[in-house]
Protein backbone atom coordinates (compact mmCIF):
# COMPACT_ATOMS: atom_id res chain seq x y z
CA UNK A 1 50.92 29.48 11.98
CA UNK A 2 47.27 29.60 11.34
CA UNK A 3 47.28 26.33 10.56
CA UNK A 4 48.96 25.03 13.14
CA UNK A 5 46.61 26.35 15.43
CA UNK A 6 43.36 24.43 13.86
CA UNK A 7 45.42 20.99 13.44
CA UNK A 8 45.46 21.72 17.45
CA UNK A 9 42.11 22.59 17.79
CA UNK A 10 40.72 19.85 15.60
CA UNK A 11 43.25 17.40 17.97
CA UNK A 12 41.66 18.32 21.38
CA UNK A 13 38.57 17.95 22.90
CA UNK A 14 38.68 21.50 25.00
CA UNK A 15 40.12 23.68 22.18
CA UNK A 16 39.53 26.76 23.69
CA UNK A 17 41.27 25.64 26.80
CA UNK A 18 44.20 24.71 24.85
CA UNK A 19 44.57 27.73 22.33
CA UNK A 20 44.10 30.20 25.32
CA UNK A 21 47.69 27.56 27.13
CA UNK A 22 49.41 28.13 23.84
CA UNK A 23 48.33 31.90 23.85
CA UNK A 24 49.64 32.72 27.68
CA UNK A 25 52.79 30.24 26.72
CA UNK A 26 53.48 32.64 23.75
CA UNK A 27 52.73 35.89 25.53
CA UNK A 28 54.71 34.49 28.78
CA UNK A 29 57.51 34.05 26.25
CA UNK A 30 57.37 37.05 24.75
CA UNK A 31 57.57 38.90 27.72
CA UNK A 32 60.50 37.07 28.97
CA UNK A 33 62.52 37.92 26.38
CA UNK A 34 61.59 41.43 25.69
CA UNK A 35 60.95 42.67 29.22
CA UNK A 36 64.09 41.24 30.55
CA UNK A 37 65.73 43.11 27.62
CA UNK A 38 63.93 46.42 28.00
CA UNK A 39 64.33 46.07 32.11
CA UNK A 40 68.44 46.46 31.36
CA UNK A 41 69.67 49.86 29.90
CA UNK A 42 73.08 48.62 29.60
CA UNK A 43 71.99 45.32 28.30
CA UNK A 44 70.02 47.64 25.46
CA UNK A 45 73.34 49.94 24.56
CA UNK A 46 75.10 46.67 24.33
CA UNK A 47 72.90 45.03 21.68
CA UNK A 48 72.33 48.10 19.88
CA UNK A 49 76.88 48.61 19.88
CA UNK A 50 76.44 45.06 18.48
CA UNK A 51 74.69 45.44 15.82
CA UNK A 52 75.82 45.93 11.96
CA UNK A 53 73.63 48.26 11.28
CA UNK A 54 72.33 51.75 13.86
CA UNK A 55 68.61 52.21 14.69
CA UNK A 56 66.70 54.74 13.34
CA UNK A 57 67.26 56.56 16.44
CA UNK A 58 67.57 56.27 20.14
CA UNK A 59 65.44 57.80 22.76
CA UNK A 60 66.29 57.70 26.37
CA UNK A 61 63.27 58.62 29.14
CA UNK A 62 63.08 59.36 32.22
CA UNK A 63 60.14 59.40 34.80
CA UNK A 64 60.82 59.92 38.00
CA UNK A 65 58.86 61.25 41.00
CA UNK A 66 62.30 62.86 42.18
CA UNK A 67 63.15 66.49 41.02
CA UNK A 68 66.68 65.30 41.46
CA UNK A 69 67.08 62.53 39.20
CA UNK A 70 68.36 63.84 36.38
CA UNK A 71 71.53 64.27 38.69
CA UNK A 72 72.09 60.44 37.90
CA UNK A 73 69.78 60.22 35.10
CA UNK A 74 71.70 63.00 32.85
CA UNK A 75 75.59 61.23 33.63
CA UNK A 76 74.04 57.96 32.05
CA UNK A 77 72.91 59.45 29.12
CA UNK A 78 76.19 61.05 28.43
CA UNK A 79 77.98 57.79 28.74
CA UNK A 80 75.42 56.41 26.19
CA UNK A 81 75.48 58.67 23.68
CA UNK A 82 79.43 58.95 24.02
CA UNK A 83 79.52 55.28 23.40
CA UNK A 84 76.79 54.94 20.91
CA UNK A 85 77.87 57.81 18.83
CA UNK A 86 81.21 56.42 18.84
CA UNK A 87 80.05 53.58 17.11
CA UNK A 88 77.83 54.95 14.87
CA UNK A 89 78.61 58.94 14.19
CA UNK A 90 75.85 60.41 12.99
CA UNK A 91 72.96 58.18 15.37
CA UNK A 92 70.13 60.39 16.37
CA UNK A 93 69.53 60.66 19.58
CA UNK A 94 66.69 62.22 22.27
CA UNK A 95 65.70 62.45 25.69
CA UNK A 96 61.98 62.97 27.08
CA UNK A 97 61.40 63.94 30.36
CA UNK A 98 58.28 63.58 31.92
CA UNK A 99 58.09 63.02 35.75
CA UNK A 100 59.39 65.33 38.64
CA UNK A 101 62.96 65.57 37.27
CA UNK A 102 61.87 67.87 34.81
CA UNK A 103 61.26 70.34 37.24
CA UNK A 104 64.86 70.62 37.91
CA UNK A 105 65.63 72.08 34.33
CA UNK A 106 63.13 75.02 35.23
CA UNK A 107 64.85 78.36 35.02
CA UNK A 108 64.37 79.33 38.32
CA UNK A 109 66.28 76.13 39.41
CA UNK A 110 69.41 76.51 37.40
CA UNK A 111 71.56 77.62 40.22
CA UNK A 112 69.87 74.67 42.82
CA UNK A 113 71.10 71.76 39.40
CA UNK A 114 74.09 73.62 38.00
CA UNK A 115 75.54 70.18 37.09
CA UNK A 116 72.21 68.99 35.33
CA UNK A 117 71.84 72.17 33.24
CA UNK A 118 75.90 71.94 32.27
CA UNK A 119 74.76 68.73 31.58
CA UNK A 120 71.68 69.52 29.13
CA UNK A 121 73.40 72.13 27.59
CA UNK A 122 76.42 69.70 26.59
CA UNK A 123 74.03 67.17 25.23
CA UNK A 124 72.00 69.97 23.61
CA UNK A 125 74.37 72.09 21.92
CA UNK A 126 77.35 70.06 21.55
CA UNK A 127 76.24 66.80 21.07
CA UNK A 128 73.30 67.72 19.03
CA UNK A 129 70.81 65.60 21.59
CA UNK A 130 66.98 67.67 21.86
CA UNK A 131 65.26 67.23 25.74
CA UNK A 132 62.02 67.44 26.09
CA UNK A 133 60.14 67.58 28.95
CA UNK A 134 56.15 67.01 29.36
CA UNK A 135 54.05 70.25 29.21
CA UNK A 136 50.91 68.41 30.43
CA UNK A 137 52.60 67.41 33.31
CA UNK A 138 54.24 71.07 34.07
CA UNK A 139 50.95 72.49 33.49
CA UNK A 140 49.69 70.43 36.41
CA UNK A 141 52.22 72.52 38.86
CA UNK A 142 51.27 75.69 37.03
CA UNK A 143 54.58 75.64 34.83
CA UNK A 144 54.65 76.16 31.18
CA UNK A 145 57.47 76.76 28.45
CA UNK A 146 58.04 80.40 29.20
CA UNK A 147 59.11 78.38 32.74
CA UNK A 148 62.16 77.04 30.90
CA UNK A 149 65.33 77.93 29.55
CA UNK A 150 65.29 77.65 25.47
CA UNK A 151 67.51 74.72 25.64
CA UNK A 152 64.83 72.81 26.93
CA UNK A 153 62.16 71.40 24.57
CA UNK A 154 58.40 71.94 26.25
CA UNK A 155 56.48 69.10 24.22
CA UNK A 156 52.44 69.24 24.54
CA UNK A 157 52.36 65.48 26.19
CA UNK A 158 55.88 63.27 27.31
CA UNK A 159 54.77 60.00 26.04
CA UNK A 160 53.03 61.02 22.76
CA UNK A 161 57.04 62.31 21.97
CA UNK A 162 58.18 59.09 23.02
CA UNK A 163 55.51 57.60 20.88
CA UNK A 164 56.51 60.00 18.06
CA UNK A 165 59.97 59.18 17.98
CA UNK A 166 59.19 54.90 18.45
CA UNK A 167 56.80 55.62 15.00
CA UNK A 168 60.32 56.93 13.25
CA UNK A 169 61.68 53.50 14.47
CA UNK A 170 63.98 55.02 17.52
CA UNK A 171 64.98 52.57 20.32
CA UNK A 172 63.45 53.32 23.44
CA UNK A 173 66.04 52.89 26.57
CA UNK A 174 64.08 53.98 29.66
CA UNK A 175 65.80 54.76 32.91
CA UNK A 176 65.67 53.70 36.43
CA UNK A 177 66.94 55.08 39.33
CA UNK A 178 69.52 52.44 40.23
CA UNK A 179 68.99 50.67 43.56
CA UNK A 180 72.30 51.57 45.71
């Protein structure tokens, strides 16, 4: 490709004018194809039930600045894992959350998101699936682990455990709140 690129150079007057087209062409590209793709959860699940082979991993996140919305967050990851595990059994899977939803897996909010914290411990203890929420951004409320039941994974900082798990070559599927 190198070379490609100083045949061009060498061919134009204005090189720098043209790599720096070819460069915002490629990037433009690039983002096309892999934001579109990472935009879509479902479109995600489907390539990954596609493929031959698993991932190293999947993790889901969520960031919202709703305390609720693990309510529709947690139902999509159940459906997920349900579907990805059924594919391919023994798939790890995580979740990190790290936005206001995690406040609604605090232990004093168990009875307020009964559903949610059914929810967590289903994914947790039957279907093997660690959540972690963010302990930076708890902190910032004046939470901390002790804040959360022991089915809930307090991680120092949300994104480096995203990070962590994408450097063990995990998918990343992040969640939006879907526009209804």
């Amino acid at each position: 490709m190198l070379g490609w690129i100083k045949k061009i150079r060498h061919a134009t007057k204005d090189s720098t004018v043209t790599l720096t087209r070819i460069a915002t062409l490629f990037l433009a590209t690039f983002l096309l194809q892999n934001g579109a793709h990472a935009a879509d959860p479902e479109l995600k699940i489907a390539t990954l039930l596609g493929q031959a082979t698993p991932p190293a991993g999947v993790v889901f996140e969520v960031a919202s600045g709703r305390e609720n919305a693990l309510q529709w967050a947690l139902p999509l990851i159940q459906d997920y894992t349900r579907r990805l595990r059924g594919r391919f059994p023994d798939l790890d899977i995580a979740v990190v959350s790290h936005g206001k939803e995690e406040f609604s897996l605090l232990d004093a909010n168990r009875d307020k998101y009964q559903e949610v914290h059914k929810a967590v411990v289903q994914l947790t203890s039957d279907a093997k699936v660690p959540i972690h929420v963010c302990g930076t951004h708890a902190a910032w409320y004046d939470k901390s682990a002790e804040d959360f039941p022991d089915y809930i994974d307090v991680a120092p900082v949300g994104p480096t455990q995203i990070r962590d798990y994408q450097n063990l070559g995990y998918t990343l599927i992040t969640l939006k709140q879907p526009k209804n």
